[in-house]
C-alpha atoms as a PDB file:
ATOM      1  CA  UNK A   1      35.454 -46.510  21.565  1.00  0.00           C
ATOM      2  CA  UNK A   2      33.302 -43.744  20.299  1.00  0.00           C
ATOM      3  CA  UNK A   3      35.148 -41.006  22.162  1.00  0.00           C
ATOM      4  CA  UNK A   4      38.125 -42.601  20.462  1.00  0.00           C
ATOM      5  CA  UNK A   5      37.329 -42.293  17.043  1.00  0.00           C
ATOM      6  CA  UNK A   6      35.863 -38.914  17.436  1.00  0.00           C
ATOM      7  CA  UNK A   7      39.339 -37.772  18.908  1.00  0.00           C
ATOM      8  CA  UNK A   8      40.763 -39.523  15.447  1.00  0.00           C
ATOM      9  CA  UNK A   9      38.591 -37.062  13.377  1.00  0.00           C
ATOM     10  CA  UNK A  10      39.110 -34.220  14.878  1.00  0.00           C
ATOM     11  CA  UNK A  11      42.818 -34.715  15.031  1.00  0.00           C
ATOM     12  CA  UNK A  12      42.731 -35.713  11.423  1.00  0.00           C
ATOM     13  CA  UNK A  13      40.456 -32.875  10.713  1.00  0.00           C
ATOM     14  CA  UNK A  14      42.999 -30.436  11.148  1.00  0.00           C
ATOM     15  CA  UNK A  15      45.671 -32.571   9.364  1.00  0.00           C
ATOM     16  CA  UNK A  16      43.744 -32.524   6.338  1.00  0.00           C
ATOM     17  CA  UNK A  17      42.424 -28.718   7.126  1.00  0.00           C
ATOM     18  CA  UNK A  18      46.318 -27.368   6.685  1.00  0.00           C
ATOM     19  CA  UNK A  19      46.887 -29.042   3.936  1.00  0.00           C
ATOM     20  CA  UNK A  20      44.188 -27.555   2.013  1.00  0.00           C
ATOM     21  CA  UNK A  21      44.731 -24.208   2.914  1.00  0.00           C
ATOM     22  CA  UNK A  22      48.152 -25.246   1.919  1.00  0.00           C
ATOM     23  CA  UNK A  23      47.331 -25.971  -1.578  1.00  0.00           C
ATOM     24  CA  UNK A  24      45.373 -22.428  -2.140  1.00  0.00           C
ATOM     25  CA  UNK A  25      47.859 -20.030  -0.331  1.00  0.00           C
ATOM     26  CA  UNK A  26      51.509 -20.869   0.808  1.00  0.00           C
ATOM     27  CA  UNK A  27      50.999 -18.051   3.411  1.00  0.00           C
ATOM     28  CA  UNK A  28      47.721 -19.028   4.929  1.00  0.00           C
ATOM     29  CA  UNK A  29      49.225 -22.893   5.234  1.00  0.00           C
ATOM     30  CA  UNK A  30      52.425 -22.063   6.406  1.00  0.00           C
ATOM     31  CA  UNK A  31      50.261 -19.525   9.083  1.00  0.00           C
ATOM     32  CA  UNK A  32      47.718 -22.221  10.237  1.00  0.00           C
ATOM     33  CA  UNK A  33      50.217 -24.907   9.762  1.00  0.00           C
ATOM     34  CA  UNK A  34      52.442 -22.886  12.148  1.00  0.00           C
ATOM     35  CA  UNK A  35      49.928 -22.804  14.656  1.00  0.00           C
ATOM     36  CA  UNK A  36      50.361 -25.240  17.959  1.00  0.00           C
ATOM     37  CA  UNK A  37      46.801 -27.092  16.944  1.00  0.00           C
ATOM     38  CA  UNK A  38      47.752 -30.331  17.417  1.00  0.00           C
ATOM     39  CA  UNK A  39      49.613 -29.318  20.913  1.00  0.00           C
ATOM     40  CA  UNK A  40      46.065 -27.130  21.964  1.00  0.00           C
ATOM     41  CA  UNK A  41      44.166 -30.661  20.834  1.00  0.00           C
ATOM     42  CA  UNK A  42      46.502 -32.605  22.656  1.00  0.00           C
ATOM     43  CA  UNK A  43      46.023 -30.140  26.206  1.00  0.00           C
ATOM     44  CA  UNK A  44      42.458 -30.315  25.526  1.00  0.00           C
ATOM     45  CA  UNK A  45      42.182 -34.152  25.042  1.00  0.00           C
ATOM     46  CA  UNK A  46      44.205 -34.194  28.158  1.00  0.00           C
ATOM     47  CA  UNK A  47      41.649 -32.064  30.335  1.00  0.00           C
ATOM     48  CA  UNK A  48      38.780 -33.677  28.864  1.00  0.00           C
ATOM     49  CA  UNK A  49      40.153 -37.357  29.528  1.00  0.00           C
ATOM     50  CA  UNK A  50      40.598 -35.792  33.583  1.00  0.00           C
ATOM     51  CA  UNK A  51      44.260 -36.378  33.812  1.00  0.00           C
ATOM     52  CA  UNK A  52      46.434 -34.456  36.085  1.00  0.00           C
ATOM     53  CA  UNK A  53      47.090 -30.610  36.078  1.00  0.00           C
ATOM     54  CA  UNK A  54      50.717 -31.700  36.253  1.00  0.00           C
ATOM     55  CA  UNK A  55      50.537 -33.833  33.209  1.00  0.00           C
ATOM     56  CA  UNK A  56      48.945 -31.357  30.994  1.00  0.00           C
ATOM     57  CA  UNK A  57      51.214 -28.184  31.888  1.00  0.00           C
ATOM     58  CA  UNK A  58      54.464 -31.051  31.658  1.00  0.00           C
ATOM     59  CA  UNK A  59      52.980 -31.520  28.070  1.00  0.00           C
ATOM     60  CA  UNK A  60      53.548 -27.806  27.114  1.00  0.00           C
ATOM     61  CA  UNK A  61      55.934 -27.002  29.040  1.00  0.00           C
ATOM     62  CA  UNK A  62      58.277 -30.466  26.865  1.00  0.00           C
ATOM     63  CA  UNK A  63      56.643 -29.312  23.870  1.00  0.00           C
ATOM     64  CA  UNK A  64      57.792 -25.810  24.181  1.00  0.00           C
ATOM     65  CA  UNK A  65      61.732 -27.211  24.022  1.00  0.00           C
ATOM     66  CA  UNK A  66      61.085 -29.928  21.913  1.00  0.00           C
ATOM     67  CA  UNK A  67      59.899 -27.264  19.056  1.00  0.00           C
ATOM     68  CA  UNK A  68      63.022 -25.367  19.319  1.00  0.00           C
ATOM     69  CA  UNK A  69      65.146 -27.699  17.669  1.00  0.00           C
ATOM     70  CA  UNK A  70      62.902 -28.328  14.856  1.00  0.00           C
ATOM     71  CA  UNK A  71      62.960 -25.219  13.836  1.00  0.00           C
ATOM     72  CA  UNK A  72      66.407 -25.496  11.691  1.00  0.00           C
ATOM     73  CA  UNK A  73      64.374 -27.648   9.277  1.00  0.00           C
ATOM     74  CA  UNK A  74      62.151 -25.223   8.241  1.00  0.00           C
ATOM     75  CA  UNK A  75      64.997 -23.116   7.046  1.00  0.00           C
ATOM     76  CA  UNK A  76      66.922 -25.899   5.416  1.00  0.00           C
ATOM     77  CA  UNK A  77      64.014 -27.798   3.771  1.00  0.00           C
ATOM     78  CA  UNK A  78      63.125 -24.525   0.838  1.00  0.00           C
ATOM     79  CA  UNK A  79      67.005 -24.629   0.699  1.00  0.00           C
ATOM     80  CA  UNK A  80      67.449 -27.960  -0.222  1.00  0.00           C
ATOM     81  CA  UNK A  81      64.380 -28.654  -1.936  1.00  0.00           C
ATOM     82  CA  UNK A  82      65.693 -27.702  -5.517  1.00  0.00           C
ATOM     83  CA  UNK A  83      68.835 -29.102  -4.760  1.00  0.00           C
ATOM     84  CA  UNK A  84      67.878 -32.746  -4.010  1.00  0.00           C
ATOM     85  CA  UNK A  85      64.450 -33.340  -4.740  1.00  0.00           C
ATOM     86  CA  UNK A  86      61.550 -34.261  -1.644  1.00  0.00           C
ATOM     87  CA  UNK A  87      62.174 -37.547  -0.703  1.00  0.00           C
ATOM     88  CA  UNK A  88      66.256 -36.642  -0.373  1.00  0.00           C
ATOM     89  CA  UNK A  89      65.671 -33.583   1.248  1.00  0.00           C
ATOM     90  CA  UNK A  90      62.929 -34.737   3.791  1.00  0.00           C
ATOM     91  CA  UNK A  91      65.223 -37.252   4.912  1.00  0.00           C
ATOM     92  CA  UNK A  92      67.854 -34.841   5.727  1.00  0.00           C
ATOM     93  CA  UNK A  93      65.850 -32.461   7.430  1.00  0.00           C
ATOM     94  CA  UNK A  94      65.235 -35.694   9.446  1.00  0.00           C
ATOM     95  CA  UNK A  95      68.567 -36.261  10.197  1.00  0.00           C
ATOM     96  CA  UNK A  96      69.392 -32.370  10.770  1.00  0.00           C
ATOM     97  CA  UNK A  97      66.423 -32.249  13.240  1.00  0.00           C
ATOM     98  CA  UNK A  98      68.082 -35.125  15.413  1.00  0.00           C
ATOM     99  CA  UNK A  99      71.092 -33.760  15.564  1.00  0.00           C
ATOM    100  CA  UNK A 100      70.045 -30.366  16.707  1.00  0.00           C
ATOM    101  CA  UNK A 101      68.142 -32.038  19.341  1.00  0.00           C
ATOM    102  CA  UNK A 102      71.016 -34.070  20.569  1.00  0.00           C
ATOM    103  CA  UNK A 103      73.160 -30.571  20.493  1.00  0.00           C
ATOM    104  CA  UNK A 104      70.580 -28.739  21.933  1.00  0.00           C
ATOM    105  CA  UNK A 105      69.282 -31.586  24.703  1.00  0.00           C
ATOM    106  CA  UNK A 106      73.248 -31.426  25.559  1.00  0.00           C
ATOM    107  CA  UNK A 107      72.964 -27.597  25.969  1.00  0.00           C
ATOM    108  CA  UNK A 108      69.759 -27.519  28.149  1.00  0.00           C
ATOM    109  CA  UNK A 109      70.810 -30.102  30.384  1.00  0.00           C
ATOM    110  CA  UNK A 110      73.460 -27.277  32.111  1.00  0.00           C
ATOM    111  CA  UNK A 111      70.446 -25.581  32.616  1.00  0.00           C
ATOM    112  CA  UNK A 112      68.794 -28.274  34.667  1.00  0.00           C
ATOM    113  CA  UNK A 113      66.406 -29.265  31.393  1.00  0.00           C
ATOM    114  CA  UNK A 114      66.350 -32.857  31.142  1.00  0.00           C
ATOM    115  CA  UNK A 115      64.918 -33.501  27.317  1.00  0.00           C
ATOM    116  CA  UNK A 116      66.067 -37.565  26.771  1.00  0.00           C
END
């Protein structure tokens, strides 16, 4: 249970980390935010929790295609932002970040890259 919570801090750590940066320089968040920490935490957690090598380079090597559909949002959110207010646009970006996966899980899986 220890171990547990400590992984919960940490993790949260560096949630609450970027978003502090975040509030003093839009550069240095968007940098560290940008960043694979919680992917390195996650492969670390992995290793230190024993599982197999398998597992851990399956978890990058998913998160590496799973992270190239998201990446419309980030475009679209500034965009939008003005134009709809947060709580519009976040939900959008949502909905735009499915859809390029669906798209893009179609386009990989000619490739022999099964994403769903």
């Amino acid at each position: 249970m220890t171990w547990l919570i400590f992984k919960y801090l940490v993790t949260a750590g560096v949630v609450v980390a970027v978003s502090e940066f975040a509030k003093r320089s839009d550069r240095l968040g968007g940098l560290i935010a940008a960043l694979p920490m919680v992917t390195v935490l996650a492969l670390i957690w992995l290793y230190v929790e024993r599982q197999p090598q398998q597992k851990i380079a399956n978890h990058a090597w998913y998160t590496f295609w799973y992270v190239l559909p998201t990446l419309p949002m980030f475009l679209f959110f500034p965009w939008l932002l003005p134009r709809l207010g947060f709580w519009p646009t976040l939900g959008a970006c949502v909905l735009l970040t499915i859809a390029c996966f669906a798209l893009f899980a179609m386009c990989v899986r000619r490739f022999g890259i099964e994403l769903l």
